[in-house]
Each structure stands twice: as C-alpha cells, then as structure tokens.
C-alpha atoms as a PDB file:
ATOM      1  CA  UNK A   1      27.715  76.263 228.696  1.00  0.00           C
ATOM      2  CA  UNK A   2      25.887  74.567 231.388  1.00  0.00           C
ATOM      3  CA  UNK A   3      26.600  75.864 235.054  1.00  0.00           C
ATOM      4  CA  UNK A   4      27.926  73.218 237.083  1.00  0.00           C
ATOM      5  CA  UNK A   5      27.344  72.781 240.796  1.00  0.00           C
ATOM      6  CA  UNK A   6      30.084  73.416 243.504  1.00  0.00           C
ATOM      7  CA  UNK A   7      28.802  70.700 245.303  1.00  0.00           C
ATOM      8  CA  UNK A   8      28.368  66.948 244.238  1.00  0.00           C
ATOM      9  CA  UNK A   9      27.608  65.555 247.844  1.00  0.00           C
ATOM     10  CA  UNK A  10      29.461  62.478 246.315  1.00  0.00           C
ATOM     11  CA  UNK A  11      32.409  63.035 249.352  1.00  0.00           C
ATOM     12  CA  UNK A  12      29.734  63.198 252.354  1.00  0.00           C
ATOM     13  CA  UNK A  13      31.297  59.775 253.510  1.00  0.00           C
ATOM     14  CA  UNK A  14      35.315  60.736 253.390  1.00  0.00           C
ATOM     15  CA  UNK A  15      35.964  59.463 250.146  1.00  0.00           C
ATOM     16  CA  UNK A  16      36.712  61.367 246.873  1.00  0.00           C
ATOM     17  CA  UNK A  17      37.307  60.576 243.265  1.00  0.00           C
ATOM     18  CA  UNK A  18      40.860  60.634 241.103  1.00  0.00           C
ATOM     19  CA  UNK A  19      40.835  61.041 237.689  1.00  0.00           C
ATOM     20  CA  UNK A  20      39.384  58.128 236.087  1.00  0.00           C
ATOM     21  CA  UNK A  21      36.902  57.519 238.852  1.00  0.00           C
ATOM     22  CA  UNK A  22      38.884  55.652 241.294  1.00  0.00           C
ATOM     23  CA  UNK A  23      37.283  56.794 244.895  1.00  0.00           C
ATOM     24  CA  UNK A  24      40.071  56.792 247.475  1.00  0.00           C
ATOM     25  CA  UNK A  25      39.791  58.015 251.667  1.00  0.00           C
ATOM     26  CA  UNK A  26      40.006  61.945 251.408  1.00  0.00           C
ATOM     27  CA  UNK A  27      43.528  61.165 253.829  1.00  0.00           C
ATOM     28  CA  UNK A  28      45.106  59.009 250.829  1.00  0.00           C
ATOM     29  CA  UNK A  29      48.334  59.844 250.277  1.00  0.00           C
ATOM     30  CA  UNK A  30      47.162  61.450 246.638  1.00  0.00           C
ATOM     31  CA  UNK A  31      45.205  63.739 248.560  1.00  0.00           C
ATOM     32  CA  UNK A  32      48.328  64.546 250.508  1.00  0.00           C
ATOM     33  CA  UNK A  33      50.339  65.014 247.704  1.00  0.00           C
ATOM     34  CA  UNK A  34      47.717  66.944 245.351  1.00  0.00           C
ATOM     35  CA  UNK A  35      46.140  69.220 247.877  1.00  0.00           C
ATOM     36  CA  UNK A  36      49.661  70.314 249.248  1.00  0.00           C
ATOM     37  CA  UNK A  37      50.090  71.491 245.611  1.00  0.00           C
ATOM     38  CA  UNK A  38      46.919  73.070 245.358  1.00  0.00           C
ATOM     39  CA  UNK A  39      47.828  75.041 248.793  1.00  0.00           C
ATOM     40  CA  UNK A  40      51.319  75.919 247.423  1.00  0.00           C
ATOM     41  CA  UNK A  41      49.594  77.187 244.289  1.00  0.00           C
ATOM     42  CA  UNK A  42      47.502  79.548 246.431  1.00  0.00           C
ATOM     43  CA  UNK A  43      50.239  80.775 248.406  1.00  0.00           C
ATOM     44  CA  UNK A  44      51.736  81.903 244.972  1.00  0.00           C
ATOM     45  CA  UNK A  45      48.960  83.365 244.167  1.00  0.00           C
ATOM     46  CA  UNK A  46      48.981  85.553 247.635  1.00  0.00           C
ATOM     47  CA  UNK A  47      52.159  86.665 246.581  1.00  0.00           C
ATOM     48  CA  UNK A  48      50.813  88.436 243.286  1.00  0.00           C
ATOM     49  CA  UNK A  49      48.011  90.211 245.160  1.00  0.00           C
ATOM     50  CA  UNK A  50      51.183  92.250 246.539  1.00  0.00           C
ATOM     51  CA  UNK A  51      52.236  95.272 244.257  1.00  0.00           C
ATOM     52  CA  UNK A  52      55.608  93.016 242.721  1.00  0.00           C
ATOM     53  CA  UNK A  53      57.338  93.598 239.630  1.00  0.00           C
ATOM     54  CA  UNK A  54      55.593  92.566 236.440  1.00  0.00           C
ATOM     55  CA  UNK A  55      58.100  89.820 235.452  1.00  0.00           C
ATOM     56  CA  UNK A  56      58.082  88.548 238.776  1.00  0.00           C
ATOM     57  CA  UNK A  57      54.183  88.205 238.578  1.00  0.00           C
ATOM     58  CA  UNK A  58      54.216  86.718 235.187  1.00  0.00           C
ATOM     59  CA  UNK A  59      56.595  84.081 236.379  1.00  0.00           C
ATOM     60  CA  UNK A  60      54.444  83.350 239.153  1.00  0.00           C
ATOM     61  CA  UNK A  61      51.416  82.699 236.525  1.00  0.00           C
ATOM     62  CA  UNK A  62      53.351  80.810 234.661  1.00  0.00           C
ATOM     63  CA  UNK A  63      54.191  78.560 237.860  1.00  0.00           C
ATOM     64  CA  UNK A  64      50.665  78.185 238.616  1.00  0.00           C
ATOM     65  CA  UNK A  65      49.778  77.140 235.550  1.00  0.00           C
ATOM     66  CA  UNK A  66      52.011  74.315 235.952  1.00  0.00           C
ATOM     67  CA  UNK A  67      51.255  73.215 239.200  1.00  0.00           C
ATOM     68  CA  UNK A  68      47.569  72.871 237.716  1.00  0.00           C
ATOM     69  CA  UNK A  69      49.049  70.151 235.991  1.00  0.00           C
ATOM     70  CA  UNK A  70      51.134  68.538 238.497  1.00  0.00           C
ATOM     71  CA  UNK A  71      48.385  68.326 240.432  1.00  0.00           C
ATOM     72  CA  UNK A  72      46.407  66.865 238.077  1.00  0.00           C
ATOM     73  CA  UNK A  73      49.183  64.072 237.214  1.00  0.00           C
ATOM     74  CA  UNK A  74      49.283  63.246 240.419  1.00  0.00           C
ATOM     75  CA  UNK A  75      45.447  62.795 240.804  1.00  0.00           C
ATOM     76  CA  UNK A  76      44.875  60.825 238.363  1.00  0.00           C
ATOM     77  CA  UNK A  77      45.397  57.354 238.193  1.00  0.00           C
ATOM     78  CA  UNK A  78      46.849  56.033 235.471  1.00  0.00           C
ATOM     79  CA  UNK A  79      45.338  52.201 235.657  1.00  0.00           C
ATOM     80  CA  UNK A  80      42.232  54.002 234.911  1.00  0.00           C
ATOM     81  CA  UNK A  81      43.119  57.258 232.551  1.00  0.00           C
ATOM     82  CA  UNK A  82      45.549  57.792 230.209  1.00  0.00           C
ATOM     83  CA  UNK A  83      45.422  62.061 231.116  1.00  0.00           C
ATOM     84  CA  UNK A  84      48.634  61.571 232.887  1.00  0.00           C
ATOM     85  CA  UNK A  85      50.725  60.923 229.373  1.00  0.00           C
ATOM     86  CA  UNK A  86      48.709  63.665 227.229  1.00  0.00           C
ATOM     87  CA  UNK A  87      49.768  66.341 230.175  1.00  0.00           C
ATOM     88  CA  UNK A  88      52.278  68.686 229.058  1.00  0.00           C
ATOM     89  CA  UNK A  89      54.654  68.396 231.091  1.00  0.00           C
ATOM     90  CA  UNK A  90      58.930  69.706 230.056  1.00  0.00           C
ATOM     91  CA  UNK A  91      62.661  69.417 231.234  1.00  0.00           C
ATOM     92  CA  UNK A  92      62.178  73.146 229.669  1.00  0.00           C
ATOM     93  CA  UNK A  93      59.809  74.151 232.405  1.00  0.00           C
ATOM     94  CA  UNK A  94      62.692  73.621 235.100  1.00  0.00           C
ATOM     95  CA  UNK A  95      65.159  75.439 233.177  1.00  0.00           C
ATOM     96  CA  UNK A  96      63.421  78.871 232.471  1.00  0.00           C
ATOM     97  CA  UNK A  97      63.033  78.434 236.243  1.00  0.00           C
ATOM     98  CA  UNK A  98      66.787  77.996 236.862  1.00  0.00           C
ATOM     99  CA  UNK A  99      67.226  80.834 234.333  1.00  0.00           C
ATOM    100  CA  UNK A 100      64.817  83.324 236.066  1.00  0.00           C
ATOM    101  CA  UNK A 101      66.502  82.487 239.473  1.00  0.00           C
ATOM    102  CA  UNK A 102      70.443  82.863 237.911  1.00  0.00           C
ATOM    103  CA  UNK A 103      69.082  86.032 236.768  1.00  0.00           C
ATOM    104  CA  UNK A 104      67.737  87.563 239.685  1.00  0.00           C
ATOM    105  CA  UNK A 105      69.963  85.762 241.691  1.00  0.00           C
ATOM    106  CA  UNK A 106      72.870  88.253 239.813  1.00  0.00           C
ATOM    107  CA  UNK A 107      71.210  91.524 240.900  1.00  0.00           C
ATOM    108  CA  UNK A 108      71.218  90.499 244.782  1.00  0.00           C
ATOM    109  CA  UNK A 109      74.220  90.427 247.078  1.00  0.00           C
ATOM    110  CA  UNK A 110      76.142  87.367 247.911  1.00  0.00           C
ATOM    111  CA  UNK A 111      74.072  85.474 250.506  1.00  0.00           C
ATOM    112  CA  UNK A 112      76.276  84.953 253.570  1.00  0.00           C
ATOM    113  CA  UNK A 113      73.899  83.629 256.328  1.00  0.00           C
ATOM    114  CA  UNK A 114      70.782  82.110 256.389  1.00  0.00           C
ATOM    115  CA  UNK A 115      68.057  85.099 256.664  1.00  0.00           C
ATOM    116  CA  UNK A 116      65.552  85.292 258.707  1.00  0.00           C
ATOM    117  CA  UNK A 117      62.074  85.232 257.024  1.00  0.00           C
ATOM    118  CA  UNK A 118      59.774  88.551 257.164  1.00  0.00           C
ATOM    119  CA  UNK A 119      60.441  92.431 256.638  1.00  0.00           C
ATOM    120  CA  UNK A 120      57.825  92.687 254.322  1.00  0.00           C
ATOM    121  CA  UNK A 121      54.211  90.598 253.791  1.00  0.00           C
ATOM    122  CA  UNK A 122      55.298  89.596 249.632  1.00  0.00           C
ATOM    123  CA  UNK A 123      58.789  88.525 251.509  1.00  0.00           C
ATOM    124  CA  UNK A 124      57.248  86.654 254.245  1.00  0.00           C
ATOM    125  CA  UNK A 125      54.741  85.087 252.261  1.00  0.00           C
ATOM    126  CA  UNK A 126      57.721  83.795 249.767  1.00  0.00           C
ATOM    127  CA  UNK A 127      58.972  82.045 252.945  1.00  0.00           C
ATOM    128  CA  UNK A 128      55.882  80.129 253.433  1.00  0.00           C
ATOM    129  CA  UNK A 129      55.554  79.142 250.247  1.00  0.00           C
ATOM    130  CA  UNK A 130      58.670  77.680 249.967  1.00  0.00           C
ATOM    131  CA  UNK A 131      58.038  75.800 253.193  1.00  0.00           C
ATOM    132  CA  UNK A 132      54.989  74.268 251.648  1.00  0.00           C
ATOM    133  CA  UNK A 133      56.915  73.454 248.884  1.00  0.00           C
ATOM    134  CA  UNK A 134      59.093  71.283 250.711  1.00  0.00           C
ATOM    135  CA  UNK A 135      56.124  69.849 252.274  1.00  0.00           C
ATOM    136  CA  UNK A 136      54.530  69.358 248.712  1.00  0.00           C
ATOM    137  CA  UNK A 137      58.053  67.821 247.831  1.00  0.00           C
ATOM    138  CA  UNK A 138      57.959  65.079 251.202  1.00  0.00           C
ATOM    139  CA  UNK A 139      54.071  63.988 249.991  1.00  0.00           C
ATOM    140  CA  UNK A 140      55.099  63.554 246.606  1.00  0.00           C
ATOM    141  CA  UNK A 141      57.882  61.426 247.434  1.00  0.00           C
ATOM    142  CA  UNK A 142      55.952  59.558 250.118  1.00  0.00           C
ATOM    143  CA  UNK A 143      53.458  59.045 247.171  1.00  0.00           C
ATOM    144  CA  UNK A 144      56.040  57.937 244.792  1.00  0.00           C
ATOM    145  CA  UNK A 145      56.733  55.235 247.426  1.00  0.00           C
ATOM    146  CA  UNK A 146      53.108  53.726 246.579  1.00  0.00           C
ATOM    147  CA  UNK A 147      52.602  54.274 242.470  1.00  0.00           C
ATOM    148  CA  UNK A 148      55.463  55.720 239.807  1.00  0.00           C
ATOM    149  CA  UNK A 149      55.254  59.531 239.721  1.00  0.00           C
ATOM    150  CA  UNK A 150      57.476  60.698 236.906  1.00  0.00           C
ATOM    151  CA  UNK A 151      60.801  62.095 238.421  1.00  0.00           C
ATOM    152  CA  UNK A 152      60.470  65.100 236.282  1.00  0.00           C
ATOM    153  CA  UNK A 153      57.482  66.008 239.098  1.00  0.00           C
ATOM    154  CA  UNK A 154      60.118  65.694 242.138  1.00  0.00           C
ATOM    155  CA  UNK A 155      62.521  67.858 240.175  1.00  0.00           C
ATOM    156  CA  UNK A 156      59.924  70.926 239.289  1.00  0.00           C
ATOM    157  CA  UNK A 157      58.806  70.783 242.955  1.00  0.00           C
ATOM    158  CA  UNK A 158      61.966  70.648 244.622  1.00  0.00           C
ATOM    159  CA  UNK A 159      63.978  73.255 242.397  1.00  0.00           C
ATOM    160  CA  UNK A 160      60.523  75.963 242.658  1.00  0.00           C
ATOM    161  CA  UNK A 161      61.329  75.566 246.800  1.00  0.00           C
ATOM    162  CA  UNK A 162      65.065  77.205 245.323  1.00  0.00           C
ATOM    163  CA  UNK A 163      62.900  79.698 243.315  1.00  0.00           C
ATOM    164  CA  UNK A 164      60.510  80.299 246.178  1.00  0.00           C
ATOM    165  CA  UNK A 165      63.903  81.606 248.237  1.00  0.00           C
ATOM    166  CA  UNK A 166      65.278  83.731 245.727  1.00  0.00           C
ATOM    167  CA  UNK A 167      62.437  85.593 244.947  1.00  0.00           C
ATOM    168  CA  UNK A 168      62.012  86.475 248.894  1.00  0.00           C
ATOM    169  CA  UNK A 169      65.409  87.869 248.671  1.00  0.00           C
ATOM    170  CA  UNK A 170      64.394  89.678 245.503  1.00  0.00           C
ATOM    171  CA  UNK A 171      61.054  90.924 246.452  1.00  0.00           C
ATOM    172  CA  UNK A 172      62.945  92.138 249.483  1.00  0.00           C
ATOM    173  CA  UNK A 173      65.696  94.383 247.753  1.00  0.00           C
ATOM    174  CA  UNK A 174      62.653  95.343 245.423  1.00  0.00           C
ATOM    175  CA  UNK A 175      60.777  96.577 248.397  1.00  0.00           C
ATOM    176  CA  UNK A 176      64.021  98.293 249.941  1.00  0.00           C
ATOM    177  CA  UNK A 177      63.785  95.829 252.658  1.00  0.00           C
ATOM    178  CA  UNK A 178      66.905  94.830 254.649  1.00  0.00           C
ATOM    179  CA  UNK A 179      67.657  91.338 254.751  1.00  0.00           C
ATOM    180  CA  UNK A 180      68.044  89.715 258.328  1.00  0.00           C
ATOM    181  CA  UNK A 181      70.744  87.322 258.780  1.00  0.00           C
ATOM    182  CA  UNK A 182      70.278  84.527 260.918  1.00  0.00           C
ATOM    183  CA  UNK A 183      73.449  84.125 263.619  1.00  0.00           C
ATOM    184  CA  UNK A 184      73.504  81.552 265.800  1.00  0.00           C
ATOM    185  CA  UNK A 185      73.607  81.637 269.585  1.00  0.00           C
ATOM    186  CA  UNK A 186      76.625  79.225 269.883  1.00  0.00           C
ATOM    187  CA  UNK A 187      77.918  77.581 273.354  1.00  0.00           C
ATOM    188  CA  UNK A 188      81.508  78.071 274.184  1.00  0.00           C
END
C-alpha cells in the first residue's frame, strides 16, 4: 500500500471536494453539516480516553463507526455517486441505541430537574457532546432544506443527543459523582 499525502493543496482557494468530485465553498452547508459530525465524533471519542465502563466504551465505538458513515452520506452527492445507497445504514442502529439508553436509563434515579452539566471531565464532556449533537442535528436539517437527506439521518442524530444525556448521568453515578439539579431563580 502506497502512502498517501495529508495534503492535496487542492483546497488552497476555499473550495473542497464531495464525494463524486463536486467542489463546493469550504462554508457550504455540507461542510456544515459533515464537519459538525466529524467534531461530534471526536468529542465521543474524548469521552473513551476517560477510564469508563467497557460497555459504555464499546457503545461509543460502535457510534463512531456510524457517524463515519453519516458523514460520508452527507458528503457525497448523489447526482454524481451512487456511495450514498451502498452505505449501510439501519432502523436497527437507532434501536440498540434506544435499548442501551432504557437500560442504563433503569439503573439511575428518576430525573427530577434539569442537571447542571460537570462534576466530573467524562460527565462534562457528555454534555458537550450532546450540545454538538444538536448542532449537528440544526445543519443537517438546514441541509435537508437544500438536497434530500434520508430521514433515517435526522432520527440517528437527534435520538444519540438523548443518548449523549443519559450516559452523562450514567458516567456520573459510575464515577460516584452527585448529580446537580438545576433550580430556577424565579420572580415572585
């Protein structure tokens, strides 16, 4: 195998290439959408570096792995390429997702209050990712405004922000750490 170069020099004038060739601005909403998945897929991957609980780790892979091919559906364009209907991409994936949460989701108290994010770096670092999540979510729907992005997409995104959540709160009882409730400050 060949070594490839990091560098192509072919984006030295603010434009880069989708799948299939197409050269877009590097500020096209693709790029927005795509790149805020690539972020939220590093996030995740902070989140392992932290000493968490093997299944919790393994989910997180598993995750990644996905959103590897999220964000390649949604750089590619699909006048062009056809990699967007050979992707592998299942209802399935959502559900073990709703089943992981459901089951950690029984081993934690009932949540009363919003919490405040922090206690512990893993915990905090949930927090963010979720956040970017839901910023990965608003690109992808600003993007579906412009082409069709299978719903499927929208769904994964928005239900790992849910997933993103519960694991703070369990990465928080796993670390011992005390859950902060949020309570407002409210006028008389």
């Amino acid at each position: 195998m060949n070594k490839s170069l990091v560098y192509t020099k072919t984006g030295d004038k603010g434009t880069t290439g989708l799948i299939g060739g197409t050269r877009v601005p590097k500020d096209h909403y693709r790029l927005e959408a795509y790149g805020t998945v690539d972020e939220l897929n590093t996030h995740l991957g902070m989140i392992r570096s932290y000493p968490i609980d093997e299944r919790s780790a393994q989910t997180l892979i598993r995750i990644q792995n996905q959103l590897f091919t999220i964000g390649s559906y949604l750089a590619t364009d699909a006048e062009v390429s056809d990699l967007r209907q050979r992707l592998k991409t299942e209802e399935s994936e959502i559900e073990i997702m709703e089943r992981e949460m459901d089951e950690l989701e029984a081993a934690l108290p009932p949540l009363r209050n919003f919490v405040l994010p922090g206690g512990h770096p893993a915990v905090a670092q949930c927090h963010i990712s979720r956040t970017i999540c839901r910023r990965a979510e608003r690109r992808i729907v600003a993007m579906q405004a412009e082409v069709e992005v299978d719903q499927w997409v929208v769904r994964y995104i928005n239900r790992l922000s849910d997933y993103c959540f519960v694991l703070s709160r369990h990465l928080a009882a796993y670390f011992g750490i005390e859950e902060i409730p949020w309570k407002p400050d409210l006028q008389d």
